[in-house]
Protein backbone atom coordinates (compact mmCIF):
# COMPACT_ATOMS: atom_id res chain seq x y z
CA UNK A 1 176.60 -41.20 160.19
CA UNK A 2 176.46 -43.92 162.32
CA UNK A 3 178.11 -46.08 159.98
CA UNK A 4 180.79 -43.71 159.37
CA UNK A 5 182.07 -43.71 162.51
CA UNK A 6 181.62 -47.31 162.74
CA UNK A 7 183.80 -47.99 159.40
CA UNK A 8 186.71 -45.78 160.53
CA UNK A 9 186.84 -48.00 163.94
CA UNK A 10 186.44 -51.35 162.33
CA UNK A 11 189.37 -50.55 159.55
CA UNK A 12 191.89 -48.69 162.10
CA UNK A 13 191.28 -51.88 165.01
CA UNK A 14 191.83 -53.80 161.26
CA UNK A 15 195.21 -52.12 160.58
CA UNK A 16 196.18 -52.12 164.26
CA UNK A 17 195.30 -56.00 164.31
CA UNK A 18 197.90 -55.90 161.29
CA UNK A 19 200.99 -54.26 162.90
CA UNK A 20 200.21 -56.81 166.05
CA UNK A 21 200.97 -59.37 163.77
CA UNK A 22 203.85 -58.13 162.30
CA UNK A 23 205.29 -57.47 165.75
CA UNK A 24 204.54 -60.82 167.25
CA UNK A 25 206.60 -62.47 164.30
CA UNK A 26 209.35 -60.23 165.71
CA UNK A 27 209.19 -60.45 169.72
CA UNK A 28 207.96 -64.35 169.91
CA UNK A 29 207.32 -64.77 173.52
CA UNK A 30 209.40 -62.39 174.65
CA UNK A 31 208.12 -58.88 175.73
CA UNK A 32 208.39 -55.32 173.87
CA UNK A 33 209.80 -52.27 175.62
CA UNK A 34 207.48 -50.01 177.62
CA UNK A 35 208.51 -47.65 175.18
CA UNK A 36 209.81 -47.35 171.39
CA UNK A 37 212.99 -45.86 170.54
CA UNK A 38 212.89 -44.77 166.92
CA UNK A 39 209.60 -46.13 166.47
CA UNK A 40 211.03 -49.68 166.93
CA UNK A 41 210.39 -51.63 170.78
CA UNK A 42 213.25 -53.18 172.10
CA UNK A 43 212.71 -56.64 172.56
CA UNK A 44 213.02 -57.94 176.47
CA UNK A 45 211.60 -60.55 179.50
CA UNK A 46 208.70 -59.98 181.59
CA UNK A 47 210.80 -57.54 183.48
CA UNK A 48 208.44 -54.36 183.30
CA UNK A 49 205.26 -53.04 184.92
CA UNK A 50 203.87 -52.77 181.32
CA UNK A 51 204.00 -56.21 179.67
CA UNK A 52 200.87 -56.72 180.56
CA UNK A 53 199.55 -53.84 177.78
CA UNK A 54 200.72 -56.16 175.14
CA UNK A 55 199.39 -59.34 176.06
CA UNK A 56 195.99 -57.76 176.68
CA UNK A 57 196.17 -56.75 173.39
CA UNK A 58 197.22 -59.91 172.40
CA UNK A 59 193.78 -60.69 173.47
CA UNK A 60 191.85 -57.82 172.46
CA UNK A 61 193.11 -58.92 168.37
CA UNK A 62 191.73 -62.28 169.23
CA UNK A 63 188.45 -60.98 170.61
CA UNK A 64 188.16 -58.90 167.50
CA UNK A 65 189.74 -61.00 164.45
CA UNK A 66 189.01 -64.57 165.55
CA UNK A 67 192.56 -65.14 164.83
CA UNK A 68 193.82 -68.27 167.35
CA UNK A 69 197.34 -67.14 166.86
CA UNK A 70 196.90 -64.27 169.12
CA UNK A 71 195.22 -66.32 171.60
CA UNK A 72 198.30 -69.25 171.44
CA UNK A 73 201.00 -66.17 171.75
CA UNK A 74 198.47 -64.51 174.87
CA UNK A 75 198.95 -67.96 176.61
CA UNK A 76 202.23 -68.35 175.86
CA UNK A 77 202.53 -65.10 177.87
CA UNK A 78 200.75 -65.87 180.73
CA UNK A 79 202.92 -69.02 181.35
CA UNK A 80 205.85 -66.18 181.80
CA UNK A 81 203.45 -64.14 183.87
CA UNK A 82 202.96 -67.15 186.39
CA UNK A 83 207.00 -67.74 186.34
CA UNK A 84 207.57 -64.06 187.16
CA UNK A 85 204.79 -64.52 190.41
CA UNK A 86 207.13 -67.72 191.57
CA UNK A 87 209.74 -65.88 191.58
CA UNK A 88 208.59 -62.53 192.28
CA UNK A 89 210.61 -60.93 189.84
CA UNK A 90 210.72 -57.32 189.67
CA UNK A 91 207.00 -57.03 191.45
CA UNK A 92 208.07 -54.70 194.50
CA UNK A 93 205.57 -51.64 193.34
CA UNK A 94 201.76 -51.48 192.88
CA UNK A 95 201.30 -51.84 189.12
CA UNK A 96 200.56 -55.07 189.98
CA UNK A 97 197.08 -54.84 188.11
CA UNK A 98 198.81 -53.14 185.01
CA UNK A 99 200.37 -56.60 184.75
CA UNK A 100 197.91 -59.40 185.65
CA UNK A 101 194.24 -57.36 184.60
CA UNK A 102 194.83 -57.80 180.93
CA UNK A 103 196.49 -60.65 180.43
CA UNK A 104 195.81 -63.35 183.39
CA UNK A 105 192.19 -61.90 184.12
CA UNK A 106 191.59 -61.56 180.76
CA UNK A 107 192.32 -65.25 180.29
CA UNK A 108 190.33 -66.32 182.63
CA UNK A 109 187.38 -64.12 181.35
CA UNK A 110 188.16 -65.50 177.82
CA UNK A 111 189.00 -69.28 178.30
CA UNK A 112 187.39 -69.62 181.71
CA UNK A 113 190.44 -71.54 183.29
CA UNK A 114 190.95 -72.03 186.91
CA UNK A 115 194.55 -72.04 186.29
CA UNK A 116 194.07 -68.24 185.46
CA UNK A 117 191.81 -67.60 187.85
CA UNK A 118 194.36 -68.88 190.73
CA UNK A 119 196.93 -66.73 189.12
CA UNK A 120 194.66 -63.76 189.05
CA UNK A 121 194.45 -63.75 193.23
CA UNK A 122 197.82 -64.88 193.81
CA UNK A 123 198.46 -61.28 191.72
CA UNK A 124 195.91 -59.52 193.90
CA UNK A 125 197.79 -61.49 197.17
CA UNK A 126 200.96 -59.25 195.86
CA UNK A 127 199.27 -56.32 195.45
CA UNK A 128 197.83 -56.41 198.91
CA UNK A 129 200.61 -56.73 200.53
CA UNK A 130 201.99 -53.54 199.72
CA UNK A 131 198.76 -51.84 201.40
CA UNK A 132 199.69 -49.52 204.40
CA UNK A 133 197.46 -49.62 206.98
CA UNK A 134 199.23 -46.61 208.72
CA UNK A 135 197.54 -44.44 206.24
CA UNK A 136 195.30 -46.51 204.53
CA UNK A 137 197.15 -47.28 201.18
CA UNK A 138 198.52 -49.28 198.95
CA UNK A 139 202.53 -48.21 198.91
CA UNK A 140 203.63 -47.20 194.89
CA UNK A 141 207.28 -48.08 194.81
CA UNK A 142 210.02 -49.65 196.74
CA UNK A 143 210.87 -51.98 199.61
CA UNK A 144 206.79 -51.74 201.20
CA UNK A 145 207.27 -49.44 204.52
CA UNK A 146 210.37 -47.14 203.18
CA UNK A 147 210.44 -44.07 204.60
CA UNK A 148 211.29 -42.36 201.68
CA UNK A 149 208.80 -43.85 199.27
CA UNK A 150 205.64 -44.12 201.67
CA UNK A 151 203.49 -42.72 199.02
CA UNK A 152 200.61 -43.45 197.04
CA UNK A 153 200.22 -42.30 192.93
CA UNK A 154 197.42 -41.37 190.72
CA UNK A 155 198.26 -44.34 188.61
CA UNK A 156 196.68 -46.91 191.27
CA UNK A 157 193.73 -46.00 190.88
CA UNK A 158 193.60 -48.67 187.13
CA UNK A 159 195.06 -51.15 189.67
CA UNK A 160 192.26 -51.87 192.00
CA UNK A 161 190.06 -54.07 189.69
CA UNK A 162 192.23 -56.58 190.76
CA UNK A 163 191.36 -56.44 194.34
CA UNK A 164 188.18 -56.53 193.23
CA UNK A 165 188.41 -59.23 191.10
CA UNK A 166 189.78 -61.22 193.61
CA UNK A 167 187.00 -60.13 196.12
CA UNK A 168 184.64 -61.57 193.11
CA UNK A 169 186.55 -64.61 193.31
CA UNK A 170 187.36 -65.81 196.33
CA UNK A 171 184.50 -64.16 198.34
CA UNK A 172 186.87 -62.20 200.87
CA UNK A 173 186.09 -59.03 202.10
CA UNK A 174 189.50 -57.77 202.70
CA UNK A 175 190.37 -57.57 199.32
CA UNK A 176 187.87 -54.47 198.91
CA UNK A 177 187.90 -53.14 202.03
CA UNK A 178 191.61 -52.21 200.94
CA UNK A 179 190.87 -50.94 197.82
CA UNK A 180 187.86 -49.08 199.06
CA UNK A 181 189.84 -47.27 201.30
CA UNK A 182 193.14 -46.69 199.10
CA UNK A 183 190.34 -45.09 196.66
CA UNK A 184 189.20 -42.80 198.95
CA UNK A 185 192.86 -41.27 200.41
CA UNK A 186 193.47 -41.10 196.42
CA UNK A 187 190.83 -38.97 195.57
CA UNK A 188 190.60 -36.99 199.25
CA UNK A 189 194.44 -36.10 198.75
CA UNK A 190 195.47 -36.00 195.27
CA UNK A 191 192.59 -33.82 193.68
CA UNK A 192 193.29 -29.88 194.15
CA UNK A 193 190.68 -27.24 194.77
CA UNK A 194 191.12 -26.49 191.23
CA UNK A 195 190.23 -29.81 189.69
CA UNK A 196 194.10 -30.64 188.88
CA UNK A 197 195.95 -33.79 190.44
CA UNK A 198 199.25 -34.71 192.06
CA UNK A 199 201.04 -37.28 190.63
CA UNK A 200 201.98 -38.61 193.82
CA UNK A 201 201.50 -38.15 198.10
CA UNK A 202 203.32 -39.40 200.59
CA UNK A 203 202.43 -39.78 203.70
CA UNK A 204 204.24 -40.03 207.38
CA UNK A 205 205.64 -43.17 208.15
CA UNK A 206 205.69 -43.09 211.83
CA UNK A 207 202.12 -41.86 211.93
CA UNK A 208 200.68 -42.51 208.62
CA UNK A 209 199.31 -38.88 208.07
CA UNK A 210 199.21 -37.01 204.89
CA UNK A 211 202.31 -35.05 203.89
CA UNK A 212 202.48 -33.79 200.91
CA UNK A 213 201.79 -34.02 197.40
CA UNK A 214 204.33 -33.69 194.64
CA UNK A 215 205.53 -35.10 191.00
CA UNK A 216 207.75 -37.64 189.70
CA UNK A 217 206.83 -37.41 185.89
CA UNK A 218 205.51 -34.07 185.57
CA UNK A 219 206.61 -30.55 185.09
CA UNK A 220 206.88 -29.47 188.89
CA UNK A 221 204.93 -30.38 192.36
CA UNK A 222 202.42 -27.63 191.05
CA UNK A 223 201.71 -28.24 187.88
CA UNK A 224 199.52 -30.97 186.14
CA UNK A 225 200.97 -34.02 184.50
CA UNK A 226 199.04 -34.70 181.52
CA UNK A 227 198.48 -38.39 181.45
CA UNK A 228 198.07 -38.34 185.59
CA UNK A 229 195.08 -36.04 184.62
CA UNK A 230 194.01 -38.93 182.65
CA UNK A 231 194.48 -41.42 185.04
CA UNK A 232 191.94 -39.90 187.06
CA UNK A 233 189.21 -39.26 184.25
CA UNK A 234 189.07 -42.67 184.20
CA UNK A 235 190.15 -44.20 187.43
CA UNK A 236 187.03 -42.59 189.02
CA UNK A 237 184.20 -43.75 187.30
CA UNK A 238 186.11 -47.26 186.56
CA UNK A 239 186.08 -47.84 190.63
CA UNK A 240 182.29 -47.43 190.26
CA UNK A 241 181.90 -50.29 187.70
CA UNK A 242 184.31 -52.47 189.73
CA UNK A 243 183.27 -51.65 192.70
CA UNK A 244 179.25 -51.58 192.57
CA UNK A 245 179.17 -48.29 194.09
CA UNK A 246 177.71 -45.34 192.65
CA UNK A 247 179.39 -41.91 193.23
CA UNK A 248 178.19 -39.91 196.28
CA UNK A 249 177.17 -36.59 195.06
CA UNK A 250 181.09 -35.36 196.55
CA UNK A 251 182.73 -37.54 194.28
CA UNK A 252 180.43 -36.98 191.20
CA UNK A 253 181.40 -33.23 192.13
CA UNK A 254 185.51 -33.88 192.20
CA UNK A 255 185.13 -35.81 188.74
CA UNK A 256 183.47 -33.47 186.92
CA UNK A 257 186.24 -30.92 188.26
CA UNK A 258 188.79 -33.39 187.20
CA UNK A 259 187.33 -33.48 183.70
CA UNK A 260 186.82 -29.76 182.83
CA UNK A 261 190.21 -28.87 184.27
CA UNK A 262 191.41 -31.29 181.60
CA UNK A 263 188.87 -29.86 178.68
CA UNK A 264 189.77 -26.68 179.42
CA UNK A 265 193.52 -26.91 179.14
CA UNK A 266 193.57 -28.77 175.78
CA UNK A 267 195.57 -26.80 173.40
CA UNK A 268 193.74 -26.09 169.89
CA UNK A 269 194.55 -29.35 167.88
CA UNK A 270 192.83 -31.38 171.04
CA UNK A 271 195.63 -33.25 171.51
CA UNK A 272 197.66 -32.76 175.40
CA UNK A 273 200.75 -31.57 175.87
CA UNK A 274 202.97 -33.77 178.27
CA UNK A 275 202.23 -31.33 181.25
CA UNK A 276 198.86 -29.43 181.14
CA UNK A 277 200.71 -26.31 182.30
CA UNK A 278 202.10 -25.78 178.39
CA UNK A 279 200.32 -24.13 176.20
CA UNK A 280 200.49 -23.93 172.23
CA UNK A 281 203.77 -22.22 171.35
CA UNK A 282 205.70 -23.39 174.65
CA UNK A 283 207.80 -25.60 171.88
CA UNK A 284 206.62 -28.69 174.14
CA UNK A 285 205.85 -32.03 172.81
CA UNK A 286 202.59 -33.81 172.95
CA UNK A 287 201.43 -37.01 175.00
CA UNK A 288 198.72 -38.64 172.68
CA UNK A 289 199.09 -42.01 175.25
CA UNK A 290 197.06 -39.29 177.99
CA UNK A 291 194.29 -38.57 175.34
CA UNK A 292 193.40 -42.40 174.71
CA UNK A 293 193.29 -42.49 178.45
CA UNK A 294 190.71 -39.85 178.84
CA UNK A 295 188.87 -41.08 176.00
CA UNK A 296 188.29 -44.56 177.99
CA UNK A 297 187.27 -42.71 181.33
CA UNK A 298 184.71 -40.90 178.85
CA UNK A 299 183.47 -44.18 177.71
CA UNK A 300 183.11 -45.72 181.17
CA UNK A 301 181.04 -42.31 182.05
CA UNK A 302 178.76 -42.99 179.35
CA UNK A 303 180.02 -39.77 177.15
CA UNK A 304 180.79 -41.56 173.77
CA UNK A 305 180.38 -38.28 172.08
CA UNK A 306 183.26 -37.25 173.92
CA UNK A 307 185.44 -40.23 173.69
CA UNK A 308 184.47 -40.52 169.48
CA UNK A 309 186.17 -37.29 169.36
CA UNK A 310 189.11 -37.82 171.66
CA UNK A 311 189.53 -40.70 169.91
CA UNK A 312 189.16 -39.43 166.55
CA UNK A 313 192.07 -36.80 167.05
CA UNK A 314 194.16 -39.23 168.53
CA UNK A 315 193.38 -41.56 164.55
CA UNK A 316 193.88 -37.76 162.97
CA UNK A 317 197.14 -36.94 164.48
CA UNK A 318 198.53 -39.97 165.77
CA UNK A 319 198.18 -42.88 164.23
CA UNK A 320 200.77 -44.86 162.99
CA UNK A 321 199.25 -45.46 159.62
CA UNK A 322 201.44 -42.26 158.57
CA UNK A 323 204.48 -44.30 159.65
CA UNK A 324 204.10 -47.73 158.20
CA UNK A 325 207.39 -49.00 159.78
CA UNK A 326 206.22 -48.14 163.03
CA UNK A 327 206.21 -51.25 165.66
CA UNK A 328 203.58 -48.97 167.73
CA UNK A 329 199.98 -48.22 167.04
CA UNK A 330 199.46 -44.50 168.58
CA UNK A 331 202.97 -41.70 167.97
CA UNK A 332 203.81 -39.07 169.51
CA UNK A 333 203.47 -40.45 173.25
CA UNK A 334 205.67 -39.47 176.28
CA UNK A 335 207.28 -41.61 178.76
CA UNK A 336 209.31 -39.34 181.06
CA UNK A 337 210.23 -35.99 179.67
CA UNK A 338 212.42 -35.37 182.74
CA UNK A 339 214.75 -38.18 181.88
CA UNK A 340 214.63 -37.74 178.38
CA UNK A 341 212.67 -41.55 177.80
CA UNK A 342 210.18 -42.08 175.12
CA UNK A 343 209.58 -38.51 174.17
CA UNK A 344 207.60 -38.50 171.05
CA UNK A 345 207.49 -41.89 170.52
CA UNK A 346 204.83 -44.93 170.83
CA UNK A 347 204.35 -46.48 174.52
CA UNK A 348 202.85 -49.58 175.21
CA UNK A 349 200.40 -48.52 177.54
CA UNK A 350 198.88 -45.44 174.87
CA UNK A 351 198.86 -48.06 172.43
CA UNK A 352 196.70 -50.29 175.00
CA UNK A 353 194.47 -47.68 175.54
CA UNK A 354 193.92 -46.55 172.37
CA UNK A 355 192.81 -49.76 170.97
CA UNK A 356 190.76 -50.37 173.99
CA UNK A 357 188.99 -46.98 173.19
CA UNK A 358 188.36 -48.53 169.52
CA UNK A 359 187.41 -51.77 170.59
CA UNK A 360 184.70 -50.22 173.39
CA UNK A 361 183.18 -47.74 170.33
CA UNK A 362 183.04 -50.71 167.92
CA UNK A 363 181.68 -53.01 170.64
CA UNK A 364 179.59 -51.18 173.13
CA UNK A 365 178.46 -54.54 175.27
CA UNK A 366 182.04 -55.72 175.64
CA UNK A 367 183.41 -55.03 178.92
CA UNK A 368 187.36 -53.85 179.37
CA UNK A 369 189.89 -56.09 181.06
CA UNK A 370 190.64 -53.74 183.76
């Protein structure tokens, strides 16, 4: 049985491997879309918060195949990623680690360069600066200290490994002492009774209090954004790996809440709906990029049962093998319902994920980029 599973993992990181290939032909050193459009990624600059999914897996096929023209094109790519820190271009928000974990940290993990290293805590030196001490957090979007977007978002919480990297690397303190206590206003603020998340909480700016929570991707303030869920199945138990601290018995309590709230509001095929208030027959479209998130956080709690079959679902009913013209690697992904972006369609970031899944099944010793 063992070997089963193994097979299915080794051809589909095989055929994903393949359509990396195919799509580096097309995109050179330039940078895909954060999203498809008609299965196809636009082709742009290092402009976006998620052009670091591709490089890392740029790097991920090269870990895998042995193939040095993924590693050439993954340089290639960080080359733009130190341009874009010189001229800080398009860096005012915290995804910060979405861009420089896997593909300047990765580089340095791979290659061992000091070059990359440098880069890595210059990236961490960006991120920092958005971190609000009125508050204790590390400021999402916008001008750092706006009024209007002094607020924190579930999605941070797959940012801090760089902080902590650069802790690792440089030996300062500050670095972690800043993502130790952006973790904990995360998880104090944006987990309900109920086990369901925010998306987002702001915070006064004058007095640096908690205000409120709300949504920016999901159905409404009260619901439960699928893929935010997500975030925090594996943003938890990843801040315990990164940060060398085990869960106190209150956290370990939260997560678990946090994972059964999104068990238990799967629909029947496994497989999310955008929102986790929709059930089967709302007529509402799936977001398979939130289901190879969870399947990671599984993995990095130890439940490979669970990811296998997360993971598995996401092969059954999302893989692009059934559409061989596809640019992405996991379909039927959403972007931003609200504004009608990437709705049923591949996203870089599911696509990262996904593979990352594969790649930690096939590989259980290896050890993610973020």
């Amino acid at each position: 049985m063992r070997e089963e599973k193994l097979t299915w993992m080794a051809e589909e990181l095989d055929r994903i491997c393949g359509v990396l290939k195919r799509n580096m032909e097309r995109y050179g050193t330039d940078f895909p879309s954060a999203c498809a459009t008609g299965g196809k990624y636009r082709i742009k600059k290092n402009d976006d918060w998620t052009n670091g999914f591709w490089t890392g897996m740029l790097w991920m096929a090269y870990l895998h195949t042995g193939d040095e023209a993924f590693k050439t094109l993954a340089l290639k790519n960080t080359d733009s990623f130190k341009q874009r820190l010189d001229d800080h271009f398009v860096l005012d928000h915290h995804d910060i680690g979405f861009l420089y974990s896997p593909s300047v940290v990765a580089a340095y993990r791979i290659t061992g360069d000091e070059g990359q290293r440098d880069l890595a805590v210059r990236a961490a030196d960006v991120l920092a600066a958005r971190f609000q001490e009125k508050g204790g957090f590390i400021q999402a979007w916008g001008k750092s200290g706006d009024p209007k977007e002094y607020r924190l978002i579930i999605d941070s919480l797959l940012n801090l490994p760089l902080l902590y990297t650069a802790a690792e690397i440089t030996g300062e303190a500050r670095y972690r002492e800043m993502a130790q206590r952006h973790y904990e206003n995360v998880i104090r603020l944006i987990i309900r009774e109920d086990g369901s998340t925010y998306h987002t909480y702001y915070f006064d700016s004058e007095t640096g209090a908690p205000s409120r929570g709300a949504t920016h991707q999901g159905y409404s303030d009260n619901s439960c954004w699928a893929r935010g869920q997500a975030w925090a199945i594996y943003g938890m138990p990843l801040h315990v790996r990164v940060s060398g601290r085990a869960f106190t018995a209150e956290e370990q309590e939260r997560h678990d809440r946090v994972v059964r709230y999104f068990l238990e509001h799967l629909p029947a095929s496994g497989m999310p709906y955008w929102d986790l208030v929709f059930k089967d027959g709302d007529g509402q479209p799936w977001d398979s990029s939130a289901l190879a998130v969870a399947a990671c956080g599984m993995l990095e709690m130890g439940d490979r049962e669970k990811a296998e079959e997360m993971l598995k679902t996401c092969r059954d009913l999302a893989s692009s093998e059934a559409e061989p013209d596809s640019e992405g690697l996991l379909l039927h992904g959403v972007y931003a319902y609200g504004e009608n972006k990437g709705v049923d369609e591949p996203n870089l970031w599911g696509d990262y994920f996904y593979m990352e899944g594969l790649m930690r099944l096939a590989n259980p010793d290896w050890i993610p980029f973020l």
